[in-house]
Every structure is written in structure tokens, then in C-alpha cells.
Protein backbone atom coordinates (compact mmCIF):
# COMPACT_ATOMS: atom_id res chain seq x y z
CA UNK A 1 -92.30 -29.77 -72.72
CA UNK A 2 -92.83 -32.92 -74.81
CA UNK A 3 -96.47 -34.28 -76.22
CA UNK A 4 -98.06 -35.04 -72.95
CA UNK A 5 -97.63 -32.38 -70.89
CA UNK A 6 -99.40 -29.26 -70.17
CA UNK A 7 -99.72 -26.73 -72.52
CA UNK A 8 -101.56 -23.38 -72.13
CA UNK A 9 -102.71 -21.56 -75.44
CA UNK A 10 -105.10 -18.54 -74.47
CA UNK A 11 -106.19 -17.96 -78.38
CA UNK A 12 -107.54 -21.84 -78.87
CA UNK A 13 -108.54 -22.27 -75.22
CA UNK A 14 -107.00 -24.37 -72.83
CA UNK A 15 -104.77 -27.50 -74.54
CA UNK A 16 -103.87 -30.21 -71.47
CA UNK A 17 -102.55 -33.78 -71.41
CA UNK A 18 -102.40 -36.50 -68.96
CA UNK A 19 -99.41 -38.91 -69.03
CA UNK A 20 -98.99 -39.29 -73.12
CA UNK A 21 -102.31 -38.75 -73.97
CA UNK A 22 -102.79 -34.89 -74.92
CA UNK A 23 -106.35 -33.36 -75.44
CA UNK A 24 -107.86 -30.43 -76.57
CA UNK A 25 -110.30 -28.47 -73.61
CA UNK A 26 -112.46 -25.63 -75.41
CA UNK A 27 -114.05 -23.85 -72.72
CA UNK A 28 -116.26 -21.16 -72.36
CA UNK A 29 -116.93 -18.78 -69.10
CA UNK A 30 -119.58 -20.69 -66.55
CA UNK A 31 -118.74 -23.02 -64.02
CA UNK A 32 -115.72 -22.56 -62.28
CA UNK A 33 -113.42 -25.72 -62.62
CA UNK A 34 -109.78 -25.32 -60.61
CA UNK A 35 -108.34 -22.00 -61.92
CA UNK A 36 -110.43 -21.81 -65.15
CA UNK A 37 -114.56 -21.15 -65.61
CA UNK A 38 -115.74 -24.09 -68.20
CA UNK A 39 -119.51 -24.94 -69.45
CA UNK A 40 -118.69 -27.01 -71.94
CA UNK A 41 -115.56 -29.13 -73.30
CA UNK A 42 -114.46 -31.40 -76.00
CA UNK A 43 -111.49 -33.70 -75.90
CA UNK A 44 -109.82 -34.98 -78.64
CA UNK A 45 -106.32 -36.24 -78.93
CA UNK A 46 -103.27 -33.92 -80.10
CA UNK A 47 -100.74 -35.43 -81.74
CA UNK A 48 -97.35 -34.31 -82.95
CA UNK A 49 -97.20 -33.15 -86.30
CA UNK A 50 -95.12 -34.15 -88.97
CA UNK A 51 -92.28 -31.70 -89.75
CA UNK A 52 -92.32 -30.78 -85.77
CA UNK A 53 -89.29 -31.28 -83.12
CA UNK A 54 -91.49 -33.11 -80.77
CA UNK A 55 -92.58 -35.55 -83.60
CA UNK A 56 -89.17 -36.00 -84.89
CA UNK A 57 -88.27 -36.90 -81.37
CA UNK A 58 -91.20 -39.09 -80.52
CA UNK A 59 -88.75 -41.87 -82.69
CA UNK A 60 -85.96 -43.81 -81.90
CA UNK A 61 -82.20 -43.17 -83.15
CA UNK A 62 -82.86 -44.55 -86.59
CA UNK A 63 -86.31 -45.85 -87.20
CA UNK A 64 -87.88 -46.00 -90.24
CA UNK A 65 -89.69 -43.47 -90.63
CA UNK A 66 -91.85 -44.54 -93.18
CA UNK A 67 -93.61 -46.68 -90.32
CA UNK A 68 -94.65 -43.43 -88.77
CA UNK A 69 -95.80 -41.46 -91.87
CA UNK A 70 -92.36 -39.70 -93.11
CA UNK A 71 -91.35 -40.07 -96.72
CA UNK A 72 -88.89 -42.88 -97.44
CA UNK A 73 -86.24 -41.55 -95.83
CA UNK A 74 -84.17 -42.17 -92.30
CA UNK A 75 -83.12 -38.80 -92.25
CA UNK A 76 -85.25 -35.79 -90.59
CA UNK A 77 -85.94 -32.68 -92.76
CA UNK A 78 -86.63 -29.54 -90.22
CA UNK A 79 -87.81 -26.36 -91.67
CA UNK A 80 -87.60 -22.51 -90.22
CA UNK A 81 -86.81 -23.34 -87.07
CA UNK A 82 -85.90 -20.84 -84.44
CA UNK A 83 -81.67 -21.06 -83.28
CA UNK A 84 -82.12 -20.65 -79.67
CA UNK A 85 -78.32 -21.05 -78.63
CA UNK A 86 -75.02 -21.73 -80.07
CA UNK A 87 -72.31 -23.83 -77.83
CA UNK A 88 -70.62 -27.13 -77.90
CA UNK A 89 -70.90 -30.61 -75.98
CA UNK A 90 -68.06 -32.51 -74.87
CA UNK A 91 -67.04 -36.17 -76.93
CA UNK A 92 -64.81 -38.52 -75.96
CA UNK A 93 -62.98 -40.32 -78.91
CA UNK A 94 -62.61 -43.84 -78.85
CA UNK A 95 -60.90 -44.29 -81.99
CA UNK A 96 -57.12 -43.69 -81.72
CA UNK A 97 -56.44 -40.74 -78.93
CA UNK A 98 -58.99 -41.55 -76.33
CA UNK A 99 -59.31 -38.41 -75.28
CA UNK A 100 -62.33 -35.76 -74.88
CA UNK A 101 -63.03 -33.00 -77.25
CA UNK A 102 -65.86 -30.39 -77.65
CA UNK A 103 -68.51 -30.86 -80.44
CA UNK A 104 -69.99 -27.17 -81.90
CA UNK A 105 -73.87 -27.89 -81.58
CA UNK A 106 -76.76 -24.88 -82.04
CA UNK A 107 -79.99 -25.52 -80.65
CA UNK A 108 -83.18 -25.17 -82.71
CA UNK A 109 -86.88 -24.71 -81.11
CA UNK A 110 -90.11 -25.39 -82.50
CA UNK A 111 -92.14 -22.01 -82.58
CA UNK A 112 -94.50 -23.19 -79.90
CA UNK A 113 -91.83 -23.79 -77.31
CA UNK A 114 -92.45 -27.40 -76.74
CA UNK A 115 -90.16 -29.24 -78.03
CA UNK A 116 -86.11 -28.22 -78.92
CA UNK A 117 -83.68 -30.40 -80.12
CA UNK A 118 -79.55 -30.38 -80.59
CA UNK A 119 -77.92 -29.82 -83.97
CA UNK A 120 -74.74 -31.01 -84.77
CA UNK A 121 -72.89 -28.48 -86.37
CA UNK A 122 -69.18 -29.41 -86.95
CA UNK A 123 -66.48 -32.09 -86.27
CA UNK A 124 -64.91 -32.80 -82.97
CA UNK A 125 -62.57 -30.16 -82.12
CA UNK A 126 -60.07 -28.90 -79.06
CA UNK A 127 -61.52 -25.55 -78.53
CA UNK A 128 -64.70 -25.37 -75.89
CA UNK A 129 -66.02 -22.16 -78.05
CA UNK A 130 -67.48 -22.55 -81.37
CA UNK A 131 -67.10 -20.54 -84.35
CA UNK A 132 -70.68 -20.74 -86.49
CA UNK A 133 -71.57 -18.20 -89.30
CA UNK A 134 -75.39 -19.11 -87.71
CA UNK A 135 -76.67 -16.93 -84.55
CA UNK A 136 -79.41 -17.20 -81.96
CA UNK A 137 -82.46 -15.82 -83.78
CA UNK A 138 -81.80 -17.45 -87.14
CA UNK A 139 -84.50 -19.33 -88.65
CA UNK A 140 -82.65 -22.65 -90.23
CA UNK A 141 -83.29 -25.59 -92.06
CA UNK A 142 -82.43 -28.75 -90.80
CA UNK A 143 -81.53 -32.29 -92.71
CA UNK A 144 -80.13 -35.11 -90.48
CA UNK A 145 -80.92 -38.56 -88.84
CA UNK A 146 -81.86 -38.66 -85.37
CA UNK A 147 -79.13 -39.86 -82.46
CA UNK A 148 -78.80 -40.09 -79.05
CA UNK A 149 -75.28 -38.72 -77.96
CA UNK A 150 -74.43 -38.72 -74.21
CA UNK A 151 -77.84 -39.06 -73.51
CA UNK A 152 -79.39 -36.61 -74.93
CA UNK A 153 -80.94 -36.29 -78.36
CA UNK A 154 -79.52 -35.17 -81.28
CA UNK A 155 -79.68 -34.14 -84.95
CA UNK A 156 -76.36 -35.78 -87.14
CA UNK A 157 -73.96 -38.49 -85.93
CA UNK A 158 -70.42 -38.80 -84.71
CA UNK A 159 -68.34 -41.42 -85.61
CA UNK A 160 -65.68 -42.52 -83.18
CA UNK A 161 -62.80 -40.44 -84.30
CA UNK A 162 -66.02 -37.27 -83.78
CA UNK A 163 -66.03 -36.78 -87.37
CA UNK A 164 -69.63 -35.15 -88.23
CA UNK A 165 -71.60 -37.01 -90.93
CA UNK A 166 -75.42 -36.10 -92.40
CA UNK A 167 -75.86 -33.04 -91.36
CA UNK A 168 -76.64 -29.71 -93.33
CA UNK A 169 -78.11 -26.79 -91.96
CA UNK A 170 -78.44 -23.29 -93.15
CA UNK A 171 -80.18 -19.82 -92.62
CA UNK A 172 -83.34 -19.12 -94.56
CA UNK A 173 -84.22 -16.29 -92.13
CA UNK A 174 -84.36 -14.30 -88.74
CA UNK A 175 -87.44 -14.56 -86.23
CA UNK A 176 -89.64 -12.04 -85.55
CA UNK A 177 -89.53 -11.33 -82.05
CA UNK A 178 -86.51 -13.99 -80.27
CA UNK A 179 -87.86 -17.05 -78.30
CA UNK A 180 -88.31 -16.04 -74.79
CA UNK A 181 -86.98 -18.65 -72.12
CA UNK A 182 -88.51 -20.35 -69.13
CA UNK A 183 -88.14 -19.99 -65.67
CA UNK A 184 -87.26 -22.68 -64.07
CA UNK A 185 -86.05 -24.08 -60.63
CA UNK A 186 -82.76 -26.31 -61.01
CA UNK A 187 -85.20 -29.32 -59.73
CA UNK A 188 -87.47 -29.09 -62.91
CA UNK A 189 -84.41 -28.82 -65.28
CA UNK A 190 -85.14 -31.95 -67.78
CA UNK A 191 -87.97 -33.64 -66.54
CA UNK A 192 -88.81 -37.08 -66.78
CA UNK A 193 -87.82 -39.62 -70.10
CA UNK A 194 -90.26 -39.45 -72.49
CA UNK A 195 -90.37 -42.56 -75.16
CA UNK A 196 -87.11 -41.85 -76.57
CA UNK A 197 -85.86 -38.88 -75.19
CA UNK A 198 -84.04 -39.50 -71.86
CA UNK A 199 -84.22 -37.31 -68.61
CA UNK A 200 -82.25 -36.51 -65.52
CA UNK A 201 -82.03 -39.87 -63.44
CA UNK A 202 -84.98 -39.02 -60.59
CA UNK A 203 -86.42 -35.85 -62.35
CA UNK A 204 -90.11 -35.81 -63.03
CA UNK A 205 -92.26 -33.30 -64.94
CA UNK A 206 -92.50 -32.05 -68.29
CA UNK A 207 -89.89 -33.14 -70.50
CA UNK A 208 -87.63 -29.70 -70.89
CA UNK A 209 -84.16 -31.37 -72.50
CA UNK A 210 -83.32 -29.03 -75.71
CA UNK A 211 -85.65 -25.83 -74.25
CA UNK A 212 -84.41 -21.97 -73.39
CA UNK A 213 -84.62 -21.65 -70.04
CA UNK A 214 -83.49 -19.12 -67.42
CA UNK A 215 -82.15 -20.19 -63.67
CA UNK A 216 -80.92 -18.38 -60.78
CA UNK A 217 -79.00 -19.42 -57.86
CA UNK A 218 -75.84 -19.40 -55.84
CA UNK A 219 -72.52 -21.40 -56.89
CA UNK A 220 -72.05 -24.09 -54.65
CA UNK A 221 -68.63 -25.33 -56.30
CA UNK A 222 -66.18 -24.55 -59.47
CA UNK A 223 -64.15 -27.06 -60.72
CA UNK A 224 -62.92 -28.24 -64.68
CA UNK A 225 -64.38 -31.25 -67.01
CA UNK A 226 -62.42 -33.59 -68.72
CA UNK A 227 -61.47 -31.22 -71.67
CA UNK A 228 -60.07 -28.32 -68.88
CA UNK A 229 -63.52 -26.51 -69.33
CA UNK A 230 -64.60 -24.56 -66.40
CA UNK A 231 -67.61 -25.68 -64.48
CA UNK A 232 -69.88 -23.94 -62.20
CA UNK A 233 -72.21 -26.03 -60.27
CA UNK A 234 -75.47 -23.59 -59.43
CA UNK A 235 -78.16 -24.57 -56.89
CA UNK A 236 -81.26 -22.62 -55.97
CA UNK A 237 -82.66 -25.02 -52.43
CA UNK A 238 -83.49 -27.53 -55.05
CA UNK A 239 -80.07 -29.67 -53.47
CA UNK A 240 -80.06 -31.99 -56.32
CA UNK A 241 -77.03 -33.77 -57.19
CA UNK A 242 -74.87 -32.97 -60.26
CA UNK A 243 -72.67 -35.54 -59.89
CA UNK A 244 -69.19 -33.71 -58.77
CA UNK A 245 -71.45 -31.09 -57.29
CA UNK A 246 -74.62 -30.13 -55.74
CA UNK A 247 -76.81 -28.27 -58.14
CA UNK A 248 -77.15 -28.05 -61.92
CA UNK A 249 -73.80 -28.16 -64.09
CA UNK A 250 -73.06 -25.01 -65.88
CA UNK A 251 -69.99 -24.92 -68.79
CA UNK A 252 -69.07 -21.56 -68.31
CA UNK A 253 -65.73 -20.69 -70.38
CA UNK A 254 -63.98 -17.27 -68.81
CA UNK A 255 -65.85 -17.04 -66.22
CA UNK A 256 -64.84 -15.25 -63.35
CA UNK A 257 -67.17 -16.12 -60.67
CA UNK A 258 -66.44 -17.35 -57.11
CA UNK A 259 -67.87 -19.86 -55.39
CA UNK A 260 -71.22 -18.39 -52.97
CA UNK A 261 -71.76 -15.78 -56.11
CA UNK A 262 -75.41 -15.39 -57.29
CA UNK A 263 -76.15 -15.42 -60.47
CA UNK A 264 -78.97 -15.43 -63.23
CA UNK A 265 -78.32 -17.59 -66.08
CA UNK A 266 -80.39 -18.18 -69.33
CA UNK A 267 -79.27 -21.12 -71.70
CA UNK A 268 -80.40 -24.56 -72.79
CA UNK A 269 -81.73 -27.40 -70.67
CA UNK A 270 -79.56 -29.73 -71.28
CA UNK A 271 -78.16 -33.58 -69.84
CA UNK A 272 -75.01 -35.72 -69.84
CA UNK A 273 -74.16 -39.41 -69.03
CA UNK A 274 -72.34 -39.30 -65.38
CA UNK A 275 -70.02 -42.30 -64.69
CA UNK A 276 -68.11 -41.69 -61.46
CA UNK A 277 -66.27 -45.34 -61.51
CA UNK A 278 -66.12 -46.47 -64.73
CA UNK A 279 -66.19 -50.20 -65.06
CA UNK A 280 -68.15 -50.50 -61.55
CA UNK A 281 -71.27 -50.78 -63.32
CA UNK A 282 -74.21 -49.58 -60.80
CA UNK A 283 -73.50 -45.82 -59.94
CA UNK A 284 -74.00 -44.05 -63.63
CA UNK A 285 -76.76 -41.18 -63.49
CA UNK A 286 -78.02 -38.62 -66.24
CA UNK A 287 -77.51 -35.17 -64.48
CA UNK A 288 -79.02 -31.61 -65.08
CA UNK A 289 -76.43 -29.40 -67.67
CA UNK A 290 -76.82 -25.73 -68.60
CA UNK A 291 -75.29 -24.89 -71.39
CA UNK A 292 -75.11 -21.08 -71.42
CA UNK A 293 -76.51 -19.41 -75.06
């Protein structure tokens, strides 16, 4: 949930936004206004704050930031933030093999759950399941420029051969209490674009891409990815397409579950660029992806 979308916080009253313009609502109890009683209000504008997720992806893949504030610097310096998940993404190298690999990524949250981001945290490599010395629940630093990767944004850069470059991370601590995840139907995985960061093709909504979330529903279809990873597609009613399958895309490695199985799932909202003819420009989508944490 990106600057600009709603965002209840019941110790400085109630913070909302419409479109990209968020505001601040104090409110006392007295007239009754929708679901909340408000005598008096104030609105001034919230903006994303330097050292934040959501501010670091408010900019595009390699802007300047000294045009928005930062020090004179391209690269974005993170601090304590909250590992949510650790997993990989598939790459496809251009540069020699053409061929697909996975990519060992953690996720990082800002404490407030709006905004989450993806980390790059190794080299291309043949194995779906990474091996990271960092867990869920680590509190990291982060130093890296800003990407977009397969459509959805990231912290480091690939070359074409999926050789990591920029990137450092390490622990500086554990949270307090872990990061709890949101429920969410598979239609409101992602939400719409917004500025830089891209959503599912279609969705609208608060801008989810990088957040813990939980799902449930029943697998409508299993099949493999490019890299021979399995994939679970899971739909809820919501009967959005995931490109090869109706529902959300779920990497599941070792799974053993059949297709009509319910299931509960809590991992990262996440996206992918879907190209089902390549060269027959016209028919490419951004779907929904779970990656499990």
C-alpha cells in the first residue's frame, strides 16, 4: 500500500489519501461521518520520507536523486528494515546461454507495512532454493540502486550474464514482534501502477507489490516454469487470469499438492512480465505471483 492509499493508524487518528494525494484526518468523537464520529479535521499532505521504501520507490530506475532531496548519490541506503521473506525470481540470460535461471532475492518491509521492496541478494544461479545466512525477522541494512526487473521493482542490478552488481546487505538486528501479513483476495494481489512501480495488467487498488500477504483458495492447475520449477495456480472466485492458469501463480518447490486441494498460503505479493507469443507484440500482461516466504 503505496503513498496514496488508505492507511488506518488508531494512535494518530485516522491517515487517508485520495488518488496520490495523502492527508492527515485528526478526529475527535461527535458527528458521525461513514464508519468514524469526527467534529473537527485538519488535512495536510503526507509525504514519503526520506530513508523509507515507499520514497525510495516513488523514483525511477536510476534518477538522480539529488533532484529529490537524497545525498549525491544514485544508490539507495535502507536502514533496519524488517526481512519479510527469503526466495528467488526467475532470469533469463541473454548473454551467451539464453537460458532461465533463479535469482536469490529477500524481501525487506518498511515498519509501517506500506511499502516493501525486493533485494537482490546473489548472482544468477540453477537452483530454485536459496541459501542466505539472512532470515525472515532480520532487521538489515540495505545499499543499492533502484531497478525494475521483470516488472517489478528492485534493489541491485543484473547484468545480462545475471551477475549481481551494487548490492550489500547485512544484519544489524532481529524485530521485535515479526511483521504480520495481509489478507487478501487473489483479485487485490498488486494493485494498480503507481508512478514507477508497475501492477498487475487490470488490477486496481492499493499498490501491494513487495508486501506479506496471506491467500487462500483452491488449485485450479499445476504445471512447471521455464527453469522446471513447480507452479501452482490458486484461485479463490476472484477468476483472474494468470496467464497459463486461472488464479494467482504460486512457485512452490516440493510441493505435493493436487490439483482441487485447498490451501492457505502466506508469502510476498509479487508480479512477472507474461509473454505468451513472443515476437507477436500485443498479448504481454503483468500477472499476480506469490512467492511463498
Amino acid at each position: 500500500m503505496e503513498p496514496g492509499n488508505l492507511v488506518i493508524d488508531s494512535t494518530n487518528g485516522l491517515h487517508f489519501a485520495w488518488s496520490n494525494n495523502p492527508h492527515d484526518l485528526g478526529w475527535q468523537s461527535g458527528q458521525f461521518l461513514g464508519y468514524y464520529w469526527i467534529d473537527y479535521y485538519t488535512t495536510t499532505p503526507v509525504q514519503p520520507q526520506a530513508g523509507d521504501i515507499a520514497a525510495a520507490k516513488y523514483w525511477g530506475d536510476d534518477a538522480p536523486l539529488t533532484e529529490r532531496g537524497y545525498p549525491p548519490s544514485k544508490i539507495v541506503d535502507l536502514y533496519s528494515k524488517e526481512v519479510t521473506a527469503i526466495g528467488t525470481f526467475k532470469f533469463r540470460i541473454t548473454g551467451g546461454s539464453n537460458s532461465w535461471k533463479s535469482v536469490p532475492c529477500l524481501y525487506i518491509q518498511d515498519s509501517n507495512r506500506v511499502s516493501a521492496i525486493r533485494v537482490i541478494a546473489g548472482d544468477a544461479q540453477d537452483s530454485p532454493i536459496p541459501s542466505l545466512s539472512i532470515a525472515a525477522g532480520d532487521l538489515v541494512n540495505v545499499s543499492a540502486p533502484m531497478s525494475t526487473i521483470n516488472g517489478e521493482r528492485t534493489l541491485g542490478y543484473l547484468t545480462q550474464d545475471g551477475i549481481a552488481h551494487d548490492v550489500s546487505f547485512y544484519k544489524v538486528g532481529t524485530a521485535a514482534a515479526p511483521t504480520r501479513p495481509f489478507f487478501m483476495n487473489v483479485k487485490s494481489l498488486g494493485g494498480a501502477a503507481l508512478g514507477s512501480t508497475i501492477g498487475p495488467t487490470g488490477a486496481s487498488g492499493a499498490n501491494n507489490v513487495g508486501l506479506l500477504v496471506t491467500i487462500a483458495g483452491t488449485v485450479t492447475s499445476i504445471s512447471t516454469d521455464e527453469r522446471g520449477v513447480p507452479v501452482l495456480y490458486v484461485d479463490d472466485g476472484s477468476n483472474i487470469s494468470g496467464g497459463d492458469g486461472i488464479g494467482c501463480k504460486v512457485y512452490l518447490p516440493g510441493s505435493s499438492l493436487q490439483q482441487g486441494d485447498f490451501l492457505s498460503i502466506t508469502g510476498i505479493s509479487s508480479l512477472e512480465y507474461y509473454d505468451p507469443t513472443p515476437g507477436n507484440p500485443g498479448d504481454e500482461s503483468y500477472i499476480r505471483v506469490l512467492i511463498p516466504r
